[in-house]
Protein backbone atom coordinates (compact mmCIF):
# COMPACT_ATOMS: atom_id res chain seq x y z
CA UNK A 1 -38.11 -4.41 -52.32
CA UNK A 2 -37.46 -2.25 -49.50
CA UNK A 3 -40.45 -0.68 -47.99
CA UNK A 4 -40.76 1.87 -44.65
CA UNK A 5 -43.77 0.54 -42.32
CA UNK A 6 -45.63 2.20 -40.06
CA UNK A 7 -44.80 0.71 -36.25
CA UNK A 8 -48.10 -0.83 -35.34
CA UNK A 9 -49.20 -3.11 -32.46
CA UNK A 10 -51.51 -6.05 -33.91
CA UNK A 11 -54.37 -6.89 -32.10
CA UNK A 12 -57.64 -9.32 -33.45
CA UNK A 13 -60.14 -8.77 -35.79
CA UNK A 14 -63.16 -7.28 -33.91
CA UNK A 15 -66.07 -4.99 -34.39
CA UNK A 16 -67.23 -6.31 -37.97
CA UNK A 17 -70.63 -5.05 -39.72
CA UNK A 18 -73.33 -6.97 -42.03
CA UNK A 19 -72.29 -6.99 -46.08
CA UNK A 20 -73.68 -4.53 -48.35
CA UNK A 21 -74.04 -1.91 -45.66
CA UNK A 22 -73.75 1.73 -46.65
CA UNK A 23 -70.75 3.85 -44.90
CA UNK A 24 -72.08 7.39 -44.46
CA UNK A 25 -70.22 10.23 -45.58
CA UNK A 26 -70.71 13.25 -43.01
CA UNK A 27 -68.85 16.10 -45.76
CA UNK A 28 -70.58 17.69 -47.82
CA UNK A 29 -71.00 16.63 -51.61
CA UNK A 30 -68.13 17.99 -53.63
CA UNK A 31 -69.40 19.47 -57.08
CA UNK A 32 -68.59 17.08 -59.98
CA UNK A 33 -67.51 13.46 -58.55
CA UNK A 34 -68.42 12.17 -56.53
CA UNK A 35 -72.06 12.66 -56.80
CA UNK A 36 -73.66 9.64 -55.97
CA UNK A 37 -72.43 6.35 -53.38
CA UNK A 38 -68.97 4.32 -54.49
CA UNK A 39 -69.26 0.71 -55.06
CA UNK A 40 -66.32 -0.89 -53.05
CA UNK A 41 -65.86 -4.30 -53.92
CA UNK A 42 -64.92 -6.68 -51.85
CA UNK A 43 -63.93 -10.30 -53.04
CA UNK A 44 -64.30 -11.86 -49.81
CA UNK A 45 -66.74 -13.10 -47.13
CA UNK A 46 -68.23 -10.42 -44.96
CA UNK A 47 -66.84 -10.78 -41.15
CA UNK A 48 -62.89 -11.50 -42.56
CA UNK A 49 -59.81 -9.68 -42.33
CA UNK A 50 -60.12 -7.89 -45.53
CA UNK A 51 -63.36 -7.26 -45.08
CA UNK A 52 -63.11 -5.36 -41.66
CA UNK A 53 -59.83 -3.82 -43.56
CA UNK A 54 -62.21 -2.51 -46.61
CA UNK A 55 -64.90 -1.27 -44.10
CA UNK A 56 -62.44 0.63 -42.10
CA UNK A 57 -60.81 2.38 -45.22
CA UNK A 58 -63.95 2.97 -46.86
CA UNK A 59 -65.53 4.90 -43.58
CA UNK A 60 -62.30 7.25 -43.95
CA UNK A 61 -62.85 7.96 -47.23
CA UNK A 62 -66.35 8.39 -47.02
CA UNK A 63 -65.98 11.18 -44.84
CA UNK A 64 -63.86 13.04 -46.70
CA UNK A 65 -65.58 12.39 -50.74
CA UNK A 66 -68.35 13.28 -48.93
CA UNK A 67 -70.20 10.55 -50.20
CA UNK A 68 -71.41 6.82 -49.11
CA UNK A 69 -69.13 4.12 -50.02
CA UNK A 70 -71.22 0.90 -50.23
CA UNK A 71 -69.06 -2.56 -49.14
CA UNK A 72 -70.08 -5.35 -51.76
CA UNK A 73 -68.64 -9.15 -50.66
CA UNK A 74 -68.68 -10.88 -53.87
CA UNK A 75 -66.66 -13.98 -52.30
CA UNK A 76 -65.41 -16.72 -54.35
CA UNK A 77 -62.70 -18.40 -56.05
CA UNK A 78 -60.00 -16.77 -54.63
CA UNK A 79 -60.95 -13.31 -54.92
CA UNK A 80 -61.54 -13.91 -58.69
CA UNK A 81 -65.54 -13.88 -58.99
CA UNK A 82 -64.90 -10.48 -57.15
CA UNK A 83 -62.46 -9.20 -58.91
CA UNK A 84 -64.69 -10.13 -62.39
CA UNK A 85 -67.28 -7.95 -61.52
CA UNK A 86 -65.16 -4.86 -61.01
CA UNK A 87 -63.39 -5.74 -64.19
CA UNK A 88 -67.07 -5.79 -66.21
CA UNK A 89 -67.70 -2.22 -64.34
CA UNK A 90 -67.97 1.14 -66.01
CA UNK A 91 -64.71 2.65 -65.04
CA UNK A 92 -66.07 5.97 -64.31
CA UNK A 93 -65.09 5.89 -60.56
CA UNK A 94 -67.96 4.60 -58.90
CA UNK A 95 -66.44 1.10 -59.19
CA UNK A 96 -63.56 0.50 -56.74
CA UNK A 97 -62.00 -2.94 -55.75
CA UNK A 98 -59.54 -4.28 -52.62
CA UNK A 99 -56.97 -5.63 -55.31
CA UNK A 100 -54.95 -8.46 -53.74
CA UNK A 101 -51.97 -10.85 -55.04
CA UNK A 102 -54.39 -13.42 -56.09
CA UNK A 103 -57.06 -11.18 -57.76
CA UNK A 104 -54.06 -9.19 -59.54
CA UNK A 105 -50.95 -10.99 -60.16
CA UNK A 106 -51.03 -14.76 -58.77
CA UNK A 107 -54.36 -15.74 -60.75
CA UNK A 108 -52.71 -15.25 -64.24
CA UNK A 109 -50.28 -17.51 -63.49
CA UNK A 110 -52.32 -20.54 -61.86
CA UNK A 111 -54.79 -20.38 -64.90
CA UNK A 112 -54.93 -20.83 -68.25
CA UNK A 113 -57.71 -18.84 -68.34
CA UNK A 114 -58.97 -15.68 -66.24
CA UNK A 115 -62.37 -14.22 -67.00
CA UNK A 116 -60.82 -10.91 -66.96
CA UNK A 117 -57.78 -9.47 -67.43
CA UNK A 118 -56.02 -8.06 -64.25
CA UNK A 119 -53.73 -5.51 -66.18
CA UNK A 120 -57.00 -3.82 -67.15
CA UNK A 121 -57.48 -2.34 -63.57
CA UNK A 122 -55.95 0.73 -62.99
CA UNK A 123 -54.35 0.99 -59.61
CA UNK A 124 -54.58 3.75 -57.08
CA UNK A 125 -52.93 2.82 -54.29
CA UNK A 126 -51.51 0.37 -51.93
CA UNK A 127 -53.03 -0.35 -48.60
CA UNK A 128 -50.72 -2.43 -46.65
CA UNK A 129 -49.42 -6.63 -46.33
CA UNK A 130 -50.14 -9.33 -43.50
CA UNK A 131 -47.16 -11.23 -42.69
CA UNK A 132 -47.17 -14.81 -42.30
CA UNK A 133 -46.23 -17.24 -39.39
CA UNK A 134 -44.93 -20.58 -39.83
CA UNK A 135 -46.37 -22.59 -37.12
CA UNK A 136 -45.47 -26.46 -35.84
CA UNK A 137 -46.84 -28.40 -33.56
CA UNK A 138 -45.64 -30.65 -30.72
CA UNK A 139 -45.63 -33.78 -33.40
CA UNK A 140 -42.06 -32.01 -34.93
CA UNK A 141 -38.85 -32.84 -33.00
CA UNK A 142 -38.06 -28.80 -33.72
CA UNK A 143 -37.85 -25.60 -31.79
CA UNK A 144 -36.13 -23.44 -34.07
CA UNK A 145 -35.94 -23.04 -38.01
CA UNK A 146 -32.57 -24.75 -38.38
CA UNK A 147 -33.98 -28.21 -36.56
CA UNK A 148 -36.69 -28.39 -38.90
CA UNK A 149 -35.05 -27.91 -42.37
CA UNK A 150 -32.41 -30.64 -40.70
CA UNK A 151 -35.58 -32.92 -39.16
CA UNK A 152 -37.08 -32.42 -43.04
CA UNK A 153 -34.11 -33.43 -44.97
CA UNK A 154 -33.76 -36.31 -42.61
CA UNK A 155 -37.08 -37.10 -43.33
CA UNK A 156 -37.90 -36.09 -46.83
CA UNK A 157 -41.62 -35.97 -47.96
CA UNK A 158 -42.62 -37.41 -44.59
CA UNK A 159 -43.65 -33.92 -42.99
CA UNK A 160 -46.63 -31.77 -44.49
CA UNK A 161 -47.92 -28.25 -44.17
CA UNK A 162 -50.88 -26.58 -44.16
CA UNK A 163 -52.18 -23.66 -46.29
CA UNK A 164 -55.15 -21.36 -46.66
CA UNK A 165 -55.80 -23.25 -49.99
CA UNK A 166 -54.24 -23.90 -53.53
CA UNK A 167 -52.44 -21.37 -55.18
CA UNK A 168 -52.98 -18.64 -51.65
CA UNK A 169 -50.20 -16.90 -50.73
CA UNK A 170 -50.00 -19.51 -47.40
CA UNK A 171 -49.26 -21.88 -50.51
CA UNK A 172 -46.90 -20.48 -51.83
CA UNK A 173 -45.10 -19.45 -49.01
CA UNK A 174 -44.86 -23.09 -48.45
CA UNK A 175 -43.28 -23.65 -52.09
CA UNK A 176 -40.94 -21.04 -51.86
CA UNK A 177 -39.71 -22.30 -48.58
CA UNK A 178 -38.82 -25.69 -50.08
CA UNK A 179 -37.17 -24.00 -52.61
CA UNK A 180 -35.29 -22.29 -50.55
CA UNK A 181 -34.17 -24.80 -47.74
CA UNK A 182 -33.72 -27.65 -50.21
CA UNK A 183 -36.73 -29.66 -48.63
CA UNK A 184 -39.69 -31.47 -49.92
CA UNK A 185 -42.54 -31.21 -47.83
CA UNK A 186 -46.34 -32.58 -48.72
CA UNK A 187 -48.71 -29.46 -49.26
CA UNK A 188 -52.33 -30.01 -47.75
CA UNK A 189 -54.87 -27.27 -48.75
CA UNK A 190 -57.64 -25.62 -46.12
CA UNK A 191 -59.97 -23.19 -46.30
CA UNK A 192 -59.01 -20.61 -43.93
CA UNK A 193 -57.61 -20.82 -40.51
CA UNK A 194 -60.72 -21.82 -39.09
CA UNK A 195 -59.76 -25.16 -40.62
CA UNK A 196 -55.91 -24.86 -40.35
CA UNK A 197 -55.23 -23.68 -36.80
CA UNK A 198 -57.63 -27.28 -35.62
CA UNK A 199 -55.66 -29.83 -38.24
CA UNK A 200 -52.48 -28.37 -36.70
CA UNK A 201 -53.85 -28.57 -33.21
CA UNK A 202 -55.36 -32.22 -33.28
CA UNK A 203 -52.05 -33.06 -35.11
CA UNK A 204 -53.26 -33.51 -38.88
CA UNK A 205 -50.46 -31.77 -40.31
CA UNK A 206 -47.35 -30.83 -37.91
CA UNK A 207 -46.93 -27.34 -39.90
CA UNK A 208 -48.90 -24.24 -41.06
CA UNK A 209 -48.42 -21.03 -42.28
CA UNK A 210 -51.03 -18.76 -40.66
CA UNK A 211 -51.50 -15.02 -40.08
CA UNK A 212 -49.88 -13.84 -36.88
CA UNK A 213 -53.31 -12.51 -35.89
CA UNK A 214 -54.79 -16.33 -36.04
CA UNK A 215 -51.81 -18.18 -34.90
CA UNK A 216 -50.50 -15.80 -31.79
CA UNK A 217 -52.97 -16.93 -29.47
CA UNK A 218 -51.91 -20.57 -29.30
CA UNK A 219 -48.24 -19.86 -29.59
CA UNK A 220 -48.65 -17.60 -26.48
CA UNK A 221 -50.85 -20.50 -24.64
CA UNK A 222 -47.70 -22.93 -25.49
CA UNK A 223 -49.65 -25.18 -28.08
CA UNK A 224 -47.67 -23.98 -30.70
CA UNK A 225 -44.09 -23.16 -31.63
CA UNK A 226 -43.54 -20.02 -34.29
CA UNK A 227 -40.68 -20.67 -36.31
CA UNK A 228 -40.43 -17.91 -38.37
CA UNK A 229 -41.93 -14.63 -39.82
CA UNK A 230 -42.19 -14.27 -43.71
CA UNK A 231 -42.02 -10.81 -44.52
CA UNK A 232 -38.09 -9.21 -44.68
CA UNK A 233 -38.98 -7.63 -41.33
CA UNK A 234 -40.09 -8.93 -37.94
CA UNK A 235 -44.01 -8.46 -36.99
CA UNK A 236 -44.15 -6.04 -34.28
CA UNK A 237 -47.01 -8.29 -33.01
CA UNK A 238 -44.57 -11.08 -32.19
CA UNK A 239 -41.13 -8.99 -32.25
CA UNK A 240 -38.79 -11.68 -30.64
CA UNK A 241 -39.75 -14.51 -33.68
CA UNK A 242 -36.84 -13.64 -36.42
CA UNK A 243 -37.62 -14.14 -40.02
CA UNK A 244 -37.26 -16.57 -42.13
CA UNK A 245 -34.86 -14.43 -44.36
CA UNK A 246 -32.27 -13.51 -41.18
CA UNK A 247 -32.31 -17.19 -39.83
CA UNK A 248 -29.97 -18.38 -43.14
CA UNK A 249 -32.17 -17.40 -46.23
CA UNK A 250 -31.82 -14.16 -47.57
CA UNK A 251 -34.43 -12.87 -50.29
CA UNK A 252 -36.98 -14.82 -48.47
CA UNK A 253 -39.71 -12.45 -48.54
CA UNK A 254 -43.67 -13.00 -49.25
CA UNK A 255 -46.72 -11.79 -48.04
CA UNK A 256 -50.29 -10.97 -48.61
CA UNK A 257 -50.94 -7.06 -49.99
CA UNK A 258 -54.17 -5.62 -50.16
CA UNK A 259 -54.37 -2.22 -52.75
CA UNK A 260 -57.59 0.28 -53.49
CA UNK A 261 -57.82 -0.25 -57.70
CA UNK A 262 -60.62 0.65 -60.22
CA UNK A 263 -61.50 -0.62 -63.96
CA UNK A 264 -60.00 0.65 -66.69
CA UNK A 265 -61.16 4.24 -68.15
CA UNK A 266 -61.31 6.21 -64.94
CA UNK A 267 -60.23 9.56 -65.51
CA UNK A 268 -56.83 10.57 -64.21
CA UNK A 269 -57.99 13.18 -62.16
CA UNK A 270 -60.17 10.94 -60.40
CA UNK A 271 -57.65 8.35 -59.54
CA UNK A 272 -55.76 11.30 -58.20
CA UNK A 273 -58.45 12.88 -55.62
CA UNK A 274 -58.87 8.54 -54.62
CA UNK A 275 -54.96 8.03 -54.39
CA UNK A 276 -54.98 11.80 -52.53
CA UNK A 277 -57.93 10.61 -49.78
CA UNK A 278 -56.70 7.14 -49.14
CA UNK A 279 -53.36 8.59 -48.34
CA UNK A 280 -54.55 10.86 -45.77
CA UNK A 281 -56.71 8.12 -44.84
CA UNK A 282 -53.95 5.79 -44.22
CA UNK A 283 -52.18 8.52 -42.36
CA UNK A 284 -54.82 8.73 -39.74
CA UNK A 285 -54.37 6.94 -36.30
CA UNK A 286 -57.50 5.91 -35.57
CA UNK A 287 -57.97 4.49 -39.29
CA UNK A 288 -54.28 2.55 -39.28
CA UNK A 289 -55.72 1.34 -35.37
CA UNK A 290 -58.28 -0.16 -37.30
CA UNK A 291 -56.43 -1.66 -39.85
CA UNK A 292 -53.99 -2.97 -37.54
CA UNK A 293 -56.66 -5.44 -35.61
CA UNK A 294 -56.90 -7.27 -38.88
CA UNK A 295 -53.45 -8.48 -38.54
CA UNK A 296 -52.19 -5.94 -41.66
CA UNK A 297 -49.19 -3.65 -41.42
CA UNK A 298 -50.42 0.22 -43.02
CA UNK A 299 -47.89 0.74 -46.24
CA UNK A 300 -49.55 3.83 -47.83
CA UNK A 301 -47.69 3.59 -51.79
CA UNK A 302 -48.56 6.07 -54.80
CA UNK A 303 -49.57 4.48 -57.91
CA UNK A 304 -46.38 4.71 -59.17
CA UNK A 305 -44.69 3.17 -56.40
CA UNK A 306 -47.88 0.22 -56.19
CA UNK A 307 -47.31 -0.46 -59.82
CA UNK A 308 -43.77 -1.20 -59.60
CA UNK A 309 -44.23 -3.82 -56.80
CA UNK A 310 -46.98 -5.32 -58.85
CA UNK A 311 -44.52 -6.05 -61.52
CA UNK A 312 -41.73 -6.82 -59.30
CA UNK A 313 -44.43 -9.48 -57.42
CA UNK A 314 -45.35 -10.92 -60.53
CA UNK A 315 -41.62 -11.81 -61.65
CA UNK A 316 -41.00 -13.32 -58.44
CA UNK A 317 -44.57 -15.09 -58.83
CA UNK A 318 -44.38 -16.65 -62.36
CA UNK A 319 -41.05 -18.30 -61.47
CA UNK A 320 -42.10 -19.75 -57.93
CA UNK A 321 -45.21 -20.98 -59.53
CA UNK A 322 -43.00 -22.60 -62.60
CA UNK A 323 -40.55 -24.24 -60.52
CA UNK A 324 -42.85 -25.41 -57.94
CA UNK A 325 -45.40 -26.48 -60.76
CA UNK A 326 -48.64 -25.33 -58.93
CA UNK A 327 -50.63 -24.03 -61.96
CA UNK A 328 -54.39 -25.49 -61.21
CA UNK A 329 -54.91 -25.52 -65.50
């Protein structure tokens, strides 16, 4: 899918606040809704990327609704236990959830059985993607892409790569580039880059797809080689790195995406004055500044235009996971 990005400069995550900590809104109350706080679930740790994204967004907003937005983590499982509890909300509009792949299209797909149903959100609006690095260490006998699909087919199910966890987008990043290169590389599962970026350090696995806002650091320091970028585009935060896509493999394009969404029921004109404020929000320097020092690239898309990549994700999705036969059943 062809999408039009905002030109950013990436820097790291900083400045993060305390979970469950109100956002004031400084306009006054507008008559009707809102007239009381927003609920703004988020489905992952306080102090992370998309919590200092969620944080961010929902201080813009909250200026302009003229109302608090409260930040709720409700970590776990993926996203999932998060994404639950929006689903069980009242979908009046004082419910709102930071919708990712996982939460809203991988999760069907790697279970047998969700405890909600993700096409019963209703979705307002996308917020932007992360692009993905795929690191190697010193241990690999590669500097560019081409040596290391050669060094892997040389060398098949000998090398093994690193991932945020089972069924993450790292993963299947991984999985589709197997696919895609004709290799067979061993898949070993982290938790985060906090245990990724040491394995591929101390040499525990030789490769790792990682965030560019994670990774950069020891790729500038020399520890670390970046082979490729995994979005159709280059990262402005590492511009010279060419993608995985232009170096021989076309169509190879995946990423994290973070979206605002709400349960079920809201009224129409409600999602409209949300999809109406997080555009302008999104559309604010100082707010897409923000954004940016999570590692995420600002793509402001309408409903309309965030539902259709939803469905064109999940296509993609259910056939990588099928082929690469990753469902955790």
């Amino acid at each position: 899918m062809k999408r039009k990005f905002l030109k950013q400069i990436l820097a790291t995550a900083a400045g993060l606040v305390p979970a469950m900590q109100a956002v004031p809104g400084l306009a006054q109350p507008a008559t009707g809704w809102p007239d009381r706080p927003i609920r703004l679930i988020v489905p992952f740790p306080a102090g992370g990327a998309t919590d200092s994204l969620a944080r961010a967004i929902g201080e813009s907003m909250a200026t302009e609704l003229g109302q608090s937005m409260i930040i709720d983590n409700r970590p776990g499982a993926g996203g999932i236990i998060g994404a639950e509890a929006a689903a069980r909300a009242a979908g009046d509009g004082y419910t709102l959830l930071i919708g990712t792949n996982n939460t809203l299209v991988t999760g069907k797909y790697l279970y047998q059985k969700l405890p909600y149903d993700p096409s019963q959100f209703e979705l307002i609006g996308l917020i932007g993607i992360t692009p993905l690095i795929l690191l190697a260490n010193s241990t690999v006998p590669a500097k560019t892409l081409h040596e290391l699909v050669a060094h892997a087919k040389e060398n098949p199910g000998k090398l093994s790569y690193g991932s945020f966890g089972n069924g993450t987008t790292s993963h299947l990043a991984g999985e589709l580039f197997k696919q895609m290169t004709g290799t067979e590389m061993l898949h070993v599962p982290y938790k985060g880059a906090f245990e990724g970026i040491p394995a591929i350090l101390s040499g525990q696995i030789p490769l790792y797809f990682d965030t560019i806002v994670t990774g950069l650091p020891h790729v500038k320091s020399g520890k670390l080689h970046a082979l490729g970028i995994t979005t159709a585009h280059r990262s402005p935060m590492i511009p010279a790195t060419p993608t995985i896509a232009e170096q021989g493999y076309p169509g190879y394009d995946i990423y994290p995406w973070y979206g605002l969404v709400a349960p079920k029921g809201i009224p129409g004109d409600v999602v409209e004055k949300l999809w109406r404020t997080l555009n302008r929000s999104l559309h604010d320097k100082q707010l897409v500044a923000k954004i940016e020092m999570t590692g995420a690239e600002v793509t402001a898309a309408s409903p309309a235009q965030f539902a259709q990549m939803v469905r064109q994700d999940a296509l993609k999705t259910e056939k990588l996971v099928r082929l690469a036969g990753i469902g955790l059943r």
